[in-house]
C-alpha atoms as a PDB file:
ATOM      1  CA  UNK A   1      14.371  63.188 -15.445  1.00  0.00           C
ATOM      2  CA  UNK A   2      10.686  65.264 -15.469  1.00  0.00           C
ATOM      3  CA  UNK A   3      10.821  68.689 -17.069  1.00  0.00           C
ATOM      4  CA  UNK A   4      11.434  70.823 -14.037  1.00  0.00           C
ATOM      5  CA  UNK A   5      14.766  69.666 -13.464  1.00  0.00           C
ATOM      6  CA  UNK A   6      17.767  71.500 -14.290  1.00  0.00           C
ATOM      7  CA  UNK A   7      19.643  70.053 -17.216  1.00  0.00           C
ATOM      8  CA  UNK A   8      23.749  71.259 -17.421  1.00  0.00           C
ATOM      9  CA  UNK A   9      24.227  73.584 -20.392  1.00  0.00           C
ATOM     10  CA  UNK A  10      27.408  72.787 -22.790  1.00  0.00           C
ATOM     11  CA  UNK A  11      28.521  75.322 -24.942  1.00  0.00           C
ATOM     12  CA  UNK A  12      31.600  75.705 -27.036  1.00  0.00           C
ATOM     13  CA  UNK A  13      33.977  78.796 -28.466  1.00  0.00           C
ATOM     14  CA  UNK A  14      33.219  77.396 -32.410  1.00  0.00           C
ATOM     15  CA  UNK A  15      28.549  77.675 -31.234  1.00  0.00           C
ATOM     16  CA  UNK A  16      29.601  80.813 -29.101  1.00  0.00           C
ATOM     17  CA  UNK A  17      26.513  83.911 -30.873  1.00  0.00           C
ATOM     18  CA  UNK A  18      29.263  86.537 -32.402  1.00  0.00           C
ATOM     19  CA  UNK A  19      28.707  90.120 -31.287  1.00  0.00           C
ATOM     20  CA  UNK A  20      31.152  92.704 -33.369  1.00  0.00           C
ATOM     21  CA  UNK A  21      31.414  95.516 -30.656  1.00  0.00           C
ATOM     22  CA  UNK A  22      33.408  98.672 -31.114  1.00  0.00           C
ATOM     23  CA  UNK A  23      36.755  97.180 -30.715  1.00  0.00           C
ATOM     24  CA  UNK A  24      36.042  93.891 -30.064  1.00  0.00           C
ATOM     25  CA  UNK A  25      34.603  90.483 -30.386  1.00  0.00           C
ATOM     26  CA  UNK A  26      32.310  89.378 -28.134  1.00  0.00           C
ATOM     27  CA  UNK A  27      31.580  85.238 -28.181  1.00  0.00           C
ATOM     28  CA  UNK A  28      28.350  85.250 -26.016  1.00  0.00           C
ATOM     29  CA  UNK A  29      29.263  81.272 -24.665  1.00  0.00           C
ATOM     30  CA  UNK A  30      25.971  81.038 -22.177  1.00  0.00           C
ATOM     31  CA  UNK A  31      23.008  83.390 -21.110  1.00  0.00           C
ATOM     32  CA  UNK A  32      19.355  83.526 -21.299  1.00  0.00           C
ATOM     33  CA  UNK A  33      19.569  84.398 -25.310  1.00  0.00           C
ATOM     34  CA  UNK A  34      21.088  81.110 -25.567  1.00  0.00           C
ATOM     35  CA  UNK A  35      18.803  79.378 -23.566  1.00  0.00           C
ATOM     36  CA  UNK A  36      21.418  78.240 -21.361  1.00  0.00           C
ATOM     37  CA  UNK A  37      21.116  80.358 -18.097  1.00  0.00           C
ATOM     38  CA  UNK A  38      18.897  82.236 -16.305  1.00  0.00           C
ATOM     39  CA  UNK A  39      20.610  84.566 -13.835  1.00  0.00           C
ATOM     40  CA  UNK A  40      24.034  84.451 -15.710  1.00  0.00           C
ATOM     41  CA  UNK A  41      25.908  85.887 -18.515  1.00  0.00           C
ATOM     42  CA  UNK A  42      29.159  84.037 -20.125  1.00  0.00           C
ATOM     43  CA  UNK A  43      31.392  85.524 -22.883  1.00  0.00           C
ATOM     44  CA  UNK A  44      34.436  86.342 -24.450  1.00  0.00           C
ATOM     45  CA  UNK A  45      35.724  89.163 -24.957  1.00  0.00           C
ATOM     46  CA  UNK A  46      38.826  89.467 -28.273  1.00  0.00           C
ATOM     47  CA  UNK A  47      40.344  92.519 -28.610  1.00  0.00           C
ATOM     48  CA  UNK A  48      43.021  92.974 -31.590  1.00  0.00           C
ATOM     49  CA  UNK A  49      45.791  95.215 -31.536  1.00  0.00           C
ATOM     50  CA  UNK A  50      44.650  99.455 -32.364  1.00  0.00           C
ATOM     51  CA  UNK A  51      42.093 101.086 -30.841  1.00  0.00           C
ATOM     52  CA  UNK A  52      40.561 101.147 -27.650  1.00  0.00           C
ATOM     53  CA  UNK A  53      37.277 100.935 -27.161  1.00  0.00           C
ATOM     54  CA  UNK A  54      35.409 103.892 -25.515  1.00  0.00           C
ATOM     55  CA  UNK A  55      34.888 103.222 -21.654  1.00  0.00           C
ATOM     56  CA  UNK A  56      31.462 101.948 -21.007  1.00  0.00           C
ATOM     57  CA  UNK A  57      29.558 100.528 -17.794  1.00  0.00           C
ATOM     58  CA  UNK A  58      26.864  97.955 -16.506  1.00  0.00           C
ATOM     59  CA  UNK A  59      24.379  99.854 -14.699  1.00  0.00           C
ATOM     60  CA  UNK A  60      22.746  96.980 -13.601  1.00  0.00           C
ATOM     61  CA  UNK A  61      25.556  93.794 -13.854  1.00  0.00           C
ATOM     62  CA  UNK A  62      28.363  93.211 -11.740  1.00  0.00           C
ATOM     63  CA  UNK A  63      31.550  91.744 -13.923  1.00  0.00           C
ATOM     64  CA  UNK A  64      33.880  89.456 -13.491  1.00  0.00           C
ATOM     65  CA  UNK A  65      36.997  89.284 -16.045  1.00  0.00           C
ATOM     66  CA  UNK A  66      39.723  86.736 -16.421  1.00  0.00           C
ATOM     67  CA  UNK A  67      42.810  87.144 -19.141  1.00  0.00           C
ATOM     68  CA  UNK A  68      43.022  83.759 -21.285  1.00  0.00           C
ATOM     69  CA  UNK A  69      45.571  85.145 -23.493  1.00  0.00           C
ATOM     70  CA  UNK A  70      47.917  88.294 -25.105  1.00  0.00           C
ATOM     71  CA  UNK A  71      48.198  91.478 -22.676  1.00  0.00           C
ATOM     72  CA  UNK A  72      47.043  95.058 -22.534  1.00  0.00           C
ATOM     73  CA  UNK A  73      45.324  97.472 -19.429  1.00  0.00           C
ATOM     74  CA  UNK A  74      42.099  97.289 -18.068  1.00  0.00           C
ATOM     75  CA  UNK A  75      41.234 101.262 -17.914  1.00  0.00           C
ATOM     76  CA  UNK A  76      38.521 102.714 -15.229  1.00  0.00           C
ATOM     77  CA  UNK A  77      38.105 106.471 -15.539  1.00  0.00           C
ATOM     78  CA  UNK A  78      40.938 107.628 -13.036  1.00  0.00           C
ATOM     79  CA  UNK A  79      43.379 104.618 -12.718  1.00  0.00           C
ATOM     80  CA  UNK A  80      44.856 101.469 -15.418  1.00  0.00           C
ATOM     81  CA  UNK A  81      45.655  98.023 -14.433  1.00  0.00           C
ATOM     82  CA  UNK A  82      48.321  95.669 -16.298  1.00  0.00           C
ATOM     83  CA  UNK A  83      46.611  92.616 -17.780  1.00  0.00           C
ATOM     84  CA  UNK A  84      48.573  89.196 -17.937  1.00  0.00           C
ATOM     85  CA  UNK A  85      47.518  85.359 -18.259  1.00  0.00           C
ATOM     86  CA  UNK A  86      45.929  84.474 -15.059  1.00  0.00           C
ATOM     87  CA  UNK A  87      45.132  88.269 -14.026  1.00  0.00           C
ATOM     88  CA  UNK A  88      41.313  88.076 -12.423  1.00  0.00           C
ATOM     89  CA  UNK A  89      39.204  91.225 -12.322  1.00  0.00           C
ATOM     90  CA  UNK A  90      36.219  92.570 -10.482  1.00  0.00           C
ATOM     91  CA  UNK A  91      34.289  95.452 -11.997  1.00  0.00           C
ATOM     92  CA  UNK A  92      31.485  96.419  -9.654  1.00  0.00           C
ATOM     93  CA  UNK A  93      28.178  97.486 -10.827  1.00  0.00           C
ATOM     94  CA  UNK A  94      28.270 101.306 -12.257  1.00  0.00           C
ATOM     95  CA  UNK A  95      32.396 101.537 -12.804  1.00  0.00           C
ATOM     96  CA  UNK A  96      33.410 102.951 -16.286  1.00  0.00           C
ATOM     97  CA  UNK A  97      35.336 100.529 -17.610  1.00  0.00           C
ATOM     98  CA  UNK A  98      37.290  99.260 -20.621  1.00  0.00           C
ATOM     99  CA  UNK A  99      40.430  97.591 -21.912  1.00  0.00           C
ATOM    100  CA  UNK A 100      43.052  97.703 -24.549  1.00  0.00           C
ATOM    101  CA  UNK A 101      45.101  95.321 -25.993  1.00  0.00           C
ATOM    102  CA  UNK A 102      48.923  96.351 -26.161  1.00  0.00           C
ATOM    103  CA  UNK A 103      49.886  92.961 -27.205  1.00  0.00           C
ATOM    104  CA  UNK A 104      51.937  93.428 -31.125  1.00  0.00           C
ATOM    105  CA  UNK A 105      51.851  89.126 -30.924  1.00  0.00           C
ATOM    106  CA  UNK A 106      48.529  88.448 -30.213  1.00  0.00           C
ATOM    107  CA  UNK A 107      44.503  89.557 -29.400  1.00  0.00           C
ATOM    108  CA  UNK A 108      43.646  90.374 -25.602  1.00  0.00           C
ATOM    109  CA  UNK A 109      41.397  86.973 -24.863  1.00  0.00           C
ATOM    110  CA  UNK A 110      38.791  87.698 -21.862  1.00  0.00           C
ATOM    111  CA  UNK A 111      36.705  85.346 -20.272  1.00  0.00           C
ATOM    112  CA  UNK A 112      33.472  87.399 -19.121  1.00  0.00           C
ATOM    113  CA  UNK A 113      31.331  86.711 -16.578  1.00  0.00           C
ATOM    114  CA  UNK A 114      27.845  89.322 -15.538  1.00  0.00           C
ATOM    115  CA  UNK A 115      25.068  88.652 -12.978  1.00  0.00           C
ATOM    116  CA  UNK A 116      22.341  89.630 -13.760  1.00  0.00           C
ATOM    117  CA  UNK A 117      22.987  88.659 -17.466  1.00  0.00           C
ATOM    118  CA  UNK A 118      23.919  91.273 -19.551  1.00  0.00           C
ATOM    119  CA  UNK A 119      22.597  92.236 -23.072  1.00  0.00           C
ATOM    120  CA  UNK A 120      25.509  92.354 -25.284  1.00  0.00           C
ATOM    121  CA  UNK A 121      25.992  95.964 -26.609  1.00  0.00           C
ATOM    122  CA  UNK A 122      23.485  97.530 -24.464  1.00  0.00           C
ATOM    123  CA  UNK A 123      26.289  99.392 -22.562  1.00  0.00           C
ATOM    124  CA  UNK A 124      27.411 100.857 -25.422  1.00  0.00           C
ATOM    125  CA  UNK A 125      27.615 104.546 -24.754  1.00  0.00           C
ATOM    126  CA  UNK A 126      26.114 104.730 -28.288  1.00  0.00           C
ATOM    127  CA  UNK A 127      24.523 101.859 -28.215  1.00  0.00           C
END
Protein backbone atom coordinates (compact mmCIF):
# COMPACT_ATOMS: atom_id res chain seq x y z
CA UNK A 1 0.00 0.00 0.00
CA UNK A 2 2.01 3.51 -1.23
CA UNK A 3 1.44 6.52 0.99
CA UNK A 4 -1.44 8.13 -0.80
CA UNK A 5 -3.83 5.60 0.01
CA UNK A 6 -6.38 5.90 2.56
CA UNK A 7 -5.70 3.78 5.59
CA UNK A 8 -9.17 3.01 7.99
CA UNK A 9 -8.86 4.89 11.28
CA UNK A 10 -9.71 2.76 14.64
CA UNK A 11 -10.39 4.53 17.58
CA UNK A 12 -11.78 3.50 20.90
CA UNK A 13 -14.01 5.20 23.96
CA UNK A 14 -10.82 4.31 26.63
CA UNK A 15 -8.01 6.65 23.49
CA UNK A 16 -11.13 8.97 22.91
CA UNK A 17 -9.05 13.13 23.68
CA UNK A 18 -11.34 14.25 26.89
CA UNK A 19 -12.88 17.70 26.51
CA UNK A 20 -14.63 18.92 30.04
CA UNK A 21 -17.33 21.30 28.51
CA UNK A 22 -19.82 23.23 30.57
CA UNK A 23 -21.99 20.39 31.47
CA UNK A 24 -20.53 17.77 29.81
CA UNK A 25 -17.96 15.37 28.61
CA UNK A 26 -16.98 15.40 25.36
CA UNK A 27 -14.82 12.03 24.09
CA UNK A 28 -13.51 13.48 20.73
CA UNK A 29 -13.39 9.51 19.08
CA UNK A 30 -12.11 10.77 15.36
CA UNK A 31 -11.32 14.20 13.60
CA UNK A 32 -8.51 15.96 12.07
CA UNK A 33 -6.89 16.66 15.78
CA UNK A 34 -6.65 13.04 15.95
CA UNK A 35 -5.30 12.51 12.77
CA UNK A 36 -8.01 10.31 11.86
CA UNK A 37 -10.31 12.33 9.44
CA UNK A 38 -10.29 14.99 7.31
CA UNK A 39 -13.79 16.29 6.56
CA UNK A 40 -15.35 14.66 9.74
CA UNK A 41 -15.85 15.12 13.34
CA UNK A 42 -16.76 12.01 15.82
CA UNK A 43 -17.57 12.35 19.56
CA UNK A 44 -19.37 11.72 22.52
CA UNK A 45 -21.16 13.66 24.22
CA UNK A 46 -21.89 12.56 28.57
CA UNK A 47 -24.03 14.61 30.29
CA UNK A 48 -24.67 13.82 34.19
CA UNK A 49 -27.66 14.58 35.97
CA UNK A 50 -27.99 18.89 37.13
CA UNK A 51 -27.48 21.49 35.00
CA UNK A 52 -28.02 22.21 31.58
CA UNK A 53 -25.70 23.50 29.57
CA UNK A 54 -26.28 26.97 27.97
CA UNK A 55 -27.66 26.59 24.29
CA UNK A 56 -24.92 26.98 21.83
CA UNK A 57 -24.62 26.56 17.86
CA UNK A 58 -22.26 25.46 14.90
CA UNK A 59 -22.06 28.27 12.63
CA UNK A 60 -20.30 26.43 10.26
CA UNK A 61 -21.07 22.32 11.06
CA UNK A 62 -24.09 20.53 10.45
CA UNK A 63 -24.80 17.80 13.47
CA UNK A 64 -25.91 14.70 13.67
CA UNK A 65 -26.87 13.16 17.27
CA UNK A 66 -27.76 9.66 18.28
CA UNK A 67 -28.83 8.65 22.15
CA UNK A 68 -26.56 5.54 23.28
CA UNK A 69 -27.86 5.65 26.69
CA UNK A 70 -30.00 7.41 29.90
CA UNK A 71 -32.72 10.12 28.71
CA UNK A 72 -33.29 13.84 28.87
CA UNK A 73 -34.55 16.76 25.98
CA UNK A 74 -32.75 18.03 23.26
CA UNK A 75 -33.70 21.97 23.65
CA UNK A 76 -33.61 24.47 20.42
CA UNK A 77 -34.57 28.02 21.37
CA UNK A 78 -38.48 27.77 20.84
CA UNK A 79 -39.35 23.98 21.03
CA UNK A 80 -37.84 20.52 23.28
CA UNK A 81 -37.64 17.08 22.02
CA UNK A 82 -37.78 13.78 24.32
CA UNK A 83 -34.53 11.83 24.06
CA UNK A 84 -34.62 7.89 24.32
CA UNK A 85 -32.18 4.94 23.20
CA UNK A 86 -32.32 4.85 19.53
CA UNK A 87 -33.71 8.59 19.16
CA UNK A 88 -31.58 10.13 15.95
CA UNK A 89 -31.25 13.89 15.60
CA UNK A 90 -30.47 16.42 12.94
CA UNK A 91 -29.31 19.87 13.99
CA UNK A 92 -28.79 21.98 10.90
CA UNK A 93 -26.07 24.43 10.58
CA UNK A 94 -26.85 27.81 12.73
CA UNK A 95 -29.78 26.16 15.20
CA UNK A 96 -29.26 26.99 18.96
CA UNK A 97 -29.10 23.96 20.44
CA UNK A 98 -28.51 21.97 23.62
CA UNK A 99 -29.57 19.07 25.81
CA UNK A 100 -30.22 18.00 29.32
CA UNK A 101 -30.10 14.96 30.96
CA UNK A 102 -33.30 14.17 33.15
CA UNK A 103 -32.18 10.71 33.70
CA UNK A 104 -31.85 10.22 38.11
CA UNK A 105 -30.24 6.42 36.90
CA UNK A 106 -27.84 7.30 34.56
CA UNK A 107 -25.64 10.10 32.23
CA UNK A 108 -27.30 11.19 28.79
CA UNK A 109 -24.68 9.16 26.31
CA UNK A 110 -24.56 10.97 22.69
CA UNK A 111 -22.91 9.79 19.81
CA UNK A 112 -21.85 13.07 17.78
CA UNK A 113 -21.30 13.41 14.45
CA UNK A 114 -20.20 17.30 12.53
CA UNK A 115 -19.19 17.94 8.88
CA UNK A 116 -17.08 20.04 8.49
CA UNK A 117 -15.25 18.90 11.72
CA UNK A 118 -15.86 20.83 14.54
CA UNK A 119 -13.38 22.30 17.13
CA UNK A 120 -14.47 21.10 20.42
CA UNK A 121 -15.52 24.12 22.61
CA UNK A 122 -15.35 26.63 19.97
CA UNK A 123 -19.19 27.03 20.11
CA UNK A 124 -19.10 27.85 23.41
CA UNK A 125 -21.02 31.05 23.80
CA UNK A 126 -18.09 31.90 26.14
CA UNK A 127 -15.82 30.05 24.66
Amino acid sequence: MDEETPRIAISSYDQAHLHHLPGRDFQLLLGPQTGQSERMTMAIATFPRGPRPALHRHPLEEEQVFVLSGRGKFLTEHDAYDLEPGTAIRVPVGIWHGSANEDDDEPLRLLCVFNPPVVPGSYEPNG
